[in-house]
C-alpha atoms as a PDB file:
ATOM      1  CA  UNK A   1      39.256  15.378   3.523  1.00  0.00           C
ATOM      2  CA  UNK A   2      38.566  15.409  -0.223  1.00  0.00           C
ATOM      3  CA  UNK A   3      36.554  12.322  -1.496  1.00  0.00           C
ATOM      4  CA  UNK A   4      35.378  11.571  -5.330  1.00  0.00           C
ATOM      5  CA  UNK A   5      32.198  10.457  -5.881  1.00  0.00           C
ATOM      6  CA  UNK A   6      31.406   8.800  -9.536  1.00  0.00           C
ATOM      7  CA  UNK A   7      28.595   6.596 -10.804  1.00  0.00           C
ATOM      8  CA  UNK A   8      27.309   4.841 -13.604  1.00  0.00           C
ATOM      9  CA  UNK A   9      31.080   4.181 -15.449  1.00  0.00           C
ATOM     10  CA  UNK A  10      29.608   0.715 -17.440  1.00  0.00           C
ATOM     11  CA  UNK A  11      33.110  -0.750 -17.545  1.00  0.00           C
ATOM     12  CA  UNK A  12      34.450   2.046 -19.884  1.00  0.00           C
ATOM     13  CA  UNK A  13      36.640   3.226 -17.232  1.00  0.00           C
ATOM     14  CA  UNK A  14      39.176   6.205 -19.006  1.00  0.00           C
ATOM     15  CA  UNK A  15      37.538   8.942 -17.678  1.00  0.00           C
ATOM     16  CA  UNK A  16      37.357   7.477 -14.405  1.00  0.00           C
ATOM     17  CA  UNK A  17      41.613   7.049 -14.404  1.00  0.00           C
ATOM     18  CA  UNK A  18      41.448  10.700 -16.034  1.00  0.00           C
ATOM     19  CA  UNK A  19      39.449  12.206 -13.252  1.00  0.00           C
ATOM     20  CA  UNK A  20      41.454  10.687 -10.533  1.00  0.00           C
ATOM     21  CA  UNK A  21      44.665  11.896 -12.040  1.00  0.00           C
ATOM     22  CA  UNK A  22      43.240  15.224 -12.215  1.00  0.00           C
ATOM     23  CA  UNK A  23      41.813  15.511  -8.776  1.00  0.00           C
ATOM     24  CA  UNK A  24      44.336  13.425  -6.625  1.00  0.00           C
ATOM     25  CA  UNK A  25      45.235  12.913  -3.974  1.00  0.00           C
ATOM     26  CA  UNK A  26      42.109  11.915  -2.387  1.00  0.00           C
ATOM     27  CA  UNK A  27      41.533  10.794   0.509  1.00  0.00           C
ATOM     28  CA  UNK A  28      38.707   7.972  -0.550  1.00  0.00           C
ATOM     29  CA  UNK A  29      36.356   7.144  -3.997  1.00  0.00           C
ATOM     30  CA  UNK A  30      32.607   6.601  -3.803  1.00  0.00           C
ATOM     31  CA  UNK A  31      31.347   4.584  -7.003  1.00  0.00           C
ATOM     32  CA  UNK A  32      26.908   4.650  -6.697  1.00  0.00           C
ATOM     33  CA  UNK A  33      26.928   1.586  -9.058  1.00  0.00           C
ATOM     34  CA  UNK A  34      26.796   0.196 -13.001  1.00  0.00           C
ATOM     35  CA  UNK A  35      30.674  -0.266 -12.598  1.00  0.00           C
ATOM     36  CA  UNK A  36      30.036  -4.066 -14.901  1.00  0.00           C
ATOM     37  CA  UNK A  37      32.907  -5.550 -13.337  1.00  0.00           C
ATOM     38  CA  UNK A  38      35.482  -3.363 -13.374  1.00  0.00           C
ATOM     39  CA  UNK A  39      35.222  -3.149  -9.088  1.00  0.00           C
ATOM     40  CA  UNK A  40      39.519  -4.221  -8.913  1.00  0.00           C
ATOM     41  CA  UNK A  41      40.168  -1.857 -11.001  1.00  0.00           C
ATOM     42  CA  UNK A  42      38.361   1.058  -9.752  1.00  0.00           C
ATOM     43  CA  UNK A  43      39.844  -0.176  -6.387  1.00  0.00           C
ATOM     44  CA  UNK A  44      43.190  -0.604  -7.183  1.00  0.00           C
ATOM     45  CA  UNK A  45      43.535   2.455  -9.248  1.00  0.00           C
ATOM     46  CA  UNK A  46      41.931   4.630  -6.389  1.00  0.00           C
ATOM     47  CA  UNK A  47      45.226   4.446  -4.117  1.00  0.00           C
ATOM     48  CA  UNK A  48      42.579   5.013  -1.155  1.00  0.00           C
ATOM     49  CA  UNK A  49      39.684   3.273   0.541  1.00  0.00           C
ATOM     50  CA  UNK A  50      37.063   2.378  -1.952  1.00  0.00           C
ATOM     51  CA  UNK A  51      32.716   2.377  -1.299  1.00  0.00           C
ATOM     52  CA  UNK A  52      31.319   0.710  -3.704  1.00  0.00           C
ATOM     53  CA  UNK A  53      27.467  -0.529  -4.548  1.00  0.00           C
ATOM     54  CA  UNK A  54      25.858  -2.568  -7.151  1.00  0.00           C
ATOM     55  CA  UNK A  55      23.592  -1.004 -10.104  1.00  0.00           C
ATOM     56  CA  UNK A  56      20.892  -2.326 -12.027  1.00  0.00           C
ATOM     57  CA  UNK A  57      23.726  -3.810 -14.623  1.00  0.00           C
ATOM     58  CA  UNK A  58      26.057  -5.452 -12.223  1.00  0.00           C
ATOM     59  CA  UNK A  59      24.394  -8.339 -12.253  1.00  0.00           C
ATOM     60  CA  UNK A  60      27.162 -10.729 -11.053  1.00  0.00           C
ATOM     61  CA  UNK A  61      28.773  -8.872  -8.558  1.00  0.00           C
ATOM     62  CA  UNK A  62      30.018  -9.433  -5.086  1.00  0.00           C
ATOM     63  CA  UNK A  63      29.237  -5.912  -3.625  1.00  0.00           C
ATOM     64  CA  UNK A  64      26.798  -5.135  -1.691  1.00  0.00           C
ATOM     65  CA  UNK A  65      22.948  -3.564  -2.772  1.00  0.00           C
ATOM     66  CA  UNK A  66      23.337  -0.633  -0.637  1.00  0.00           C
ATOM     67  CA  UNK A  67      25.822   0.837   2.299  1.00  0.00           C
ATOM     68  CA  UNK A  68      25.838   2.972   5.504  1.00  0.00           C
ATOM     69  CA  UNK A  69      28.981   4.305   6.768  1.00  0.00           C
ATOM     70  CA  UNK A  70      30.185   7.288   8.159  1.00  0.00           C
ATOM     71  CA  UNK A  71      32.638  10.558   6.850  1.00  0.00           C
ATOM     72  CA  UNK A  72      33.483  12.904   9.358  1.00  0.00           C
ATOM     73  CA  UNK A  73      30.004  13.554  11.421  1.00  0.00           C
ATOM     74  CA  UNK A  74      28.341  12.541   8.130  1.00  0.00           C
ATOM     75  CA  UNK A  75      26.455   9.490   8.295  1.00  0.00           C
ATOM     76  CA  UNK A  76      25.765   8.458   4.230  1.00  0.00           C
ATOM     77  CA  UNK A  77      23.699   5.751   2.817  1.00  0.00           C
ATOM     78  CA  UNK A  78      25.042   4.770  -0.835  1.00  0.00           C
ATOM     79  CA  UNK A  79      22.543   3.221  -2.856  1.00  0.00           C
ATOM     80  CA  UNK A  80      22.249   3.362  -6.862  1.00  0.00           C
ATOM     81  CA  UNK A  81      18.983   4.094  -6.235  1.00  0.00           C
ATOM     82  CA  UNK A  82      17.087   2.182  -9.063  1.00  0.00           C
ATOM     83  CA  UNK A  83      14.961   0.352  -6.834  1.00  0.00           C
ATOM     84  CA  UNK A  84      13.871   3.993  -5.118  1.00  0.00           C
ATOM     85  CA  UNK A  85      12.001   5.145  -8.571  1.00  0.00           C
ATOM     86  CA  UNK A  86      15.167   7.938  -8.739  1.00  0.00           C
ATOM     87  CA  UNK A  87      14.300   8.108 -12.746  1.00  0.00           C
ATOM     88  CA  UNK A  88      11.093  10.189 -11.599  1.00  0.00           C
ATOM     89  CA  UNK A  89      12.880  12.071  -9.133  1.00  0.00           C
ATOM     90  CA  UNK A  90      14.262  11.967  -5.798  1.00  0.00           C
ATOM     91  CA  UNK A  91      11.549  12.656  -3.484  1.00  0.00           C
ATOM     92  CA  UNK A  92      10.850   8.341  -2.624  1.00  0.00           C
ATOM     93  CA  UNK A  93      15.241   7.915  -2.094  1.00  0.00           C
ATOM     94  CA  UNK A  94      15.349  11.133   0.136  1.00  0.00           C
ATOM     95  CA  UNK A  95      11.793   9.789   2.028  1.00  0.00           C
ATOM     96  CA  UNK A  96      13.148   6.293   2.480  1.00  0.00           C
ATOM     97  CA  UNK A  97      16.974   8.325   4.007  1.00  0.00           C
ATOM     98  CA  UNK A  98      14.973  10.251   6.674  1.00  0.00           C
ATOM     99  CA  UNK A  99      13.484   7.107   7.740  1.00  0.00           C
ATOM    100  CA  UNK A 100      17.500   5.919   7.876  1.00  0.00           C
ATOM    101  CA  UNK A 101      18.079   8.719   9.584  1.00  0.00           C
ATOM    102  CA  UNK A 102      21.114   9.934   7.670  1.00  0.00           C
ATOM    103  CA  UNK A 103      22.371  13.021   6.692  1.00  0.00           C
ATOM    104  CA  UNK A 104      23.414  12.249   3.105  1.00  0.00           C
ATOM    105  CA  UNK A 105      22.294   9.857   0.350  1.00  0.00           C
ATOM    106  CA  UNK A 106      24.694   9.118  -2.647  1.00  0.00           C
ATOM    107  CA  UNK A 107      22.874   7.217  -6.071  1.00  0.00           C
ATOM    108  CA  UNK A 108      23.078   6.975  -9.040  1.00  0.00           C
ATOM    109  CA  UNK A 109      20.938   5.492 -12.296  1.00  0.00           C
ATOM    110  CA  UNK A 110      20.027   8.547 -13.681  1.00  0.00           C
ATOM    111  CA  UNK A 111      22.931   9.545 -15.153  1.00  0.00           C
ATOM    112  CA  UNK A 112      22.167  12.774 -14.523  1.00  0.00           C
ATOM    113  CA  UNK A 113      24.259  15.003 -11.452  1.00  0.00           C
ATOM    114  CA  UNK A 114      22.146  16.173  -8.574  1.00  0.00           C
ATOM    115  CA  UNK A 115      23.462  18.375  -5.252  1.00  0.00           C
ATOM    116  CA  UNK A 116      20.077  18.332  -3.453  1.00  0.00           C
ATOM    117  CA  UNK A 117      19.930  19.818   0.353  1.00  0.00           C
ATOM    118  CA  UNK A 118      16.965  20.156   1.770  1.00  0.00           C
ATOM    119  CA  UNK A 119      17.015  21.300   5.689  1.00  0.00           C
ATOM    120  CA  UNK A 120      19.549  18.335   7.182  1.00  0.00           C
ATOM    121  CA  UNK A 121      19.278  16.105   4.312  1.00  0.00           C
ATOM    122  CA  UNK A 122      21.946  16.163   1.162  1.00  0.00           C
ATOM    123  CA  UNK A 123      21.378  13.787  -1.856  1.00  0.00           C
ATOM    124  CA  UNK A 124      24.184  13.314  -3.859  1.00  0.00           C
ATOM    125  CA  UNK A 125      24.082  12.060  -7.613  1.00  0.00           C
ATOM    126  CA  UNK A 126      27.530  12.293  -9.167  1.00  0.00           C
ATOM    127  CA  UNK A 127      25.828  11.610 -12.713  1.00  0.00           C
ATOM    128  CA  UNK A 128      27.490   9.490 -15.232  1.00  0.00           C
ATOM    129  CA  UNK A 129      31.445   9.530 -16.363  1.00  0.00           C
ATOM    130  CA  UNK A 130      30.456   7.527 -19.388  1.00  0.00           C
ATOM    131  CA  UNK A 131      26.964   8.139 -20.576  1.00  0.00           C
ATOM    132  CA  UNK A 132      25.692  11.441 -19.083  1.00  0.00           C
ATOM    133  CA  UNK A 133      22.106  12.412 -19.890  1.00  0.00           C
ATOM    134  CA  UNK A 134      21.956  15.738 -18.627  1.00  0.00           C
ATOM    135  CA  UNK A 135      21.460  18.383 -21.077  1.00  0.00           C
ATOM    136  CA  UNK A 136      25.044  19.557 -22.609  1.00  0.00           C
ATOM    137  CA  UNK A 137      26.033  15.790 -21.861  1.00  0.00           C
ATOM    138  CA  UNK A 138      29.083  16.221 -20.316  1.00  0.00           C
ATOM    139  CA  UNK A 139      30.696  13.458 -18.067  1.00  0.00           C
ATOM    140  CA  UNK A 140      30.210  14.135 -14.557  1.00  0.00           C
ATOM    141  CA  UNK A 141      31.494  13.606 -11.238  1.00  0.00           C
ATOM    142  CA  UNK A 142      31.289  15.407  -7.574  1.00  0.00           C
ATOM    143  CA  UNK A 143      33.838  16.196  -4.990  1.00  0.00           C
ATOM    144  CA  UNK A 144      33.036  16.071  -1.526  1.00  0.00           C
ATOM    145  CA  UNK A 145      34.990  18.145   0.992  1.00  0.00           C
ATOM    146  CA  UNK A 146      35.383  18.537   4.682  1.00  0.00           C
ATOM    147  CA  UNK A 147      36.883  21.822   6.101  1.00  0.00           C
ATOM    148  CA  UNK A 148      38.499  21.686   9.068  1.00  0.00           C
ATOM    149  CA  UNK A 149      35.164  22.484  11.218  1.00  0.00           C
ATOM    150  CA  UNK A 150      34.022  19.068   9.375  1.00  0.00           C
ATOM    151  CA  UNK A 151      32.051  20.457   7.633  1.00  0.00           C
ATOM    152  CA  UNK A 152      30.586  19.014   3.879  1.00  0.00           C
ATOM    153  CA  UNK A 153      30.679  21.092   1.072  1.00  0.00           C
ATOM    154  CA  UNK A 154      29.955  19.085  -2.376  1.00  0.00           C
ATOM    155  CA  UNK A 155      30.996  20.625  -6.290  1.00  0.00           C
ATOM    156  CA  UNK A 156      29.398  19.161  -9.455  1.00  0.00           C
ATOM    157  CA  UNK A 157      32.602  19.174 -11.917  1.00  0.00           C
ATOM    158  CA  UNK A 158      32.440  18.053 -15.944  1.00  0.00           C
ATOM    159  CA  UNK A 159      34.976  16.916 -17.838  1.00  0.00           C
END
């Protein structure tokens, strides 16, 4: 199972279409929030089932604040993660997921990407495809694979 994860796109959405036509097929898209309206077409261009969260600048959207679901044996809570203080690190988000109980949290806001496992606990922060803030700025986004034991395995990639 190959999944894309992508954040923080602010309605500027071309690298998003370029990144899925360089990675497909996959088999489902993750966006952690800040998509400013543009949640049909991220959904409709995915060809796949779609999670999707609100950000800090979707202020009059539909979709939910935060999500738990499950891939594979994975159970994942997506959050943007502004309202977990991510912008001064990720200690609070991955606090607040053990007290979920899941295995992997996906957020966003920082615009910066993140592949953080610590014992049973993976946080997941694709950066930004639009505005990255990590040094070399380079848009960002993470694929998410399961082998065939089911197990995760997550890559950082830049366009």
């Amino acid at each position: 199972m190959k999944i894309l994860i992508v954040s923080d796109t602010h309605r500027r959405n071309d690298n998003y279409i370029k990144v899925l036509e360089r990675v497909a097929p996959v088999d489902m898209v993750i966006h952690c929030g800040d998509i400013e309206g543009s949640e049909y077409l991220i959904a409709q261009s995915a060809g796949c089932p779609v999670q999707m969260v609100v950000g800090n600048n979707d202020f009059f959207s539909d979709l939910p604040r935060e999500k738990e679901f499950m891939i594979g044996k994975y159970k994942v809570w997506l959050t943007h993660g502004h309202n977990y203080l991510v912008s001064m690190g990720n200690a609070n988000i991955k606090r607040e997921a053990r007290m979920r109980g899941v295995d992997i949290v996906m957020y966003g806001h920082t615009h910066k990407p993140v592949v953080d496992r610590e014992g049973d606990l993976t946080a997941v922060n694709p950066g930004s495809l639009t505005y990255p803030r990590q040094e070399g700025r380079k848009p960002s986004f993470v694929i998410m694979d399961l082998d065939r034991k089911g197990e995760a395995h997550f890559t950082i990639n830049y366009l």
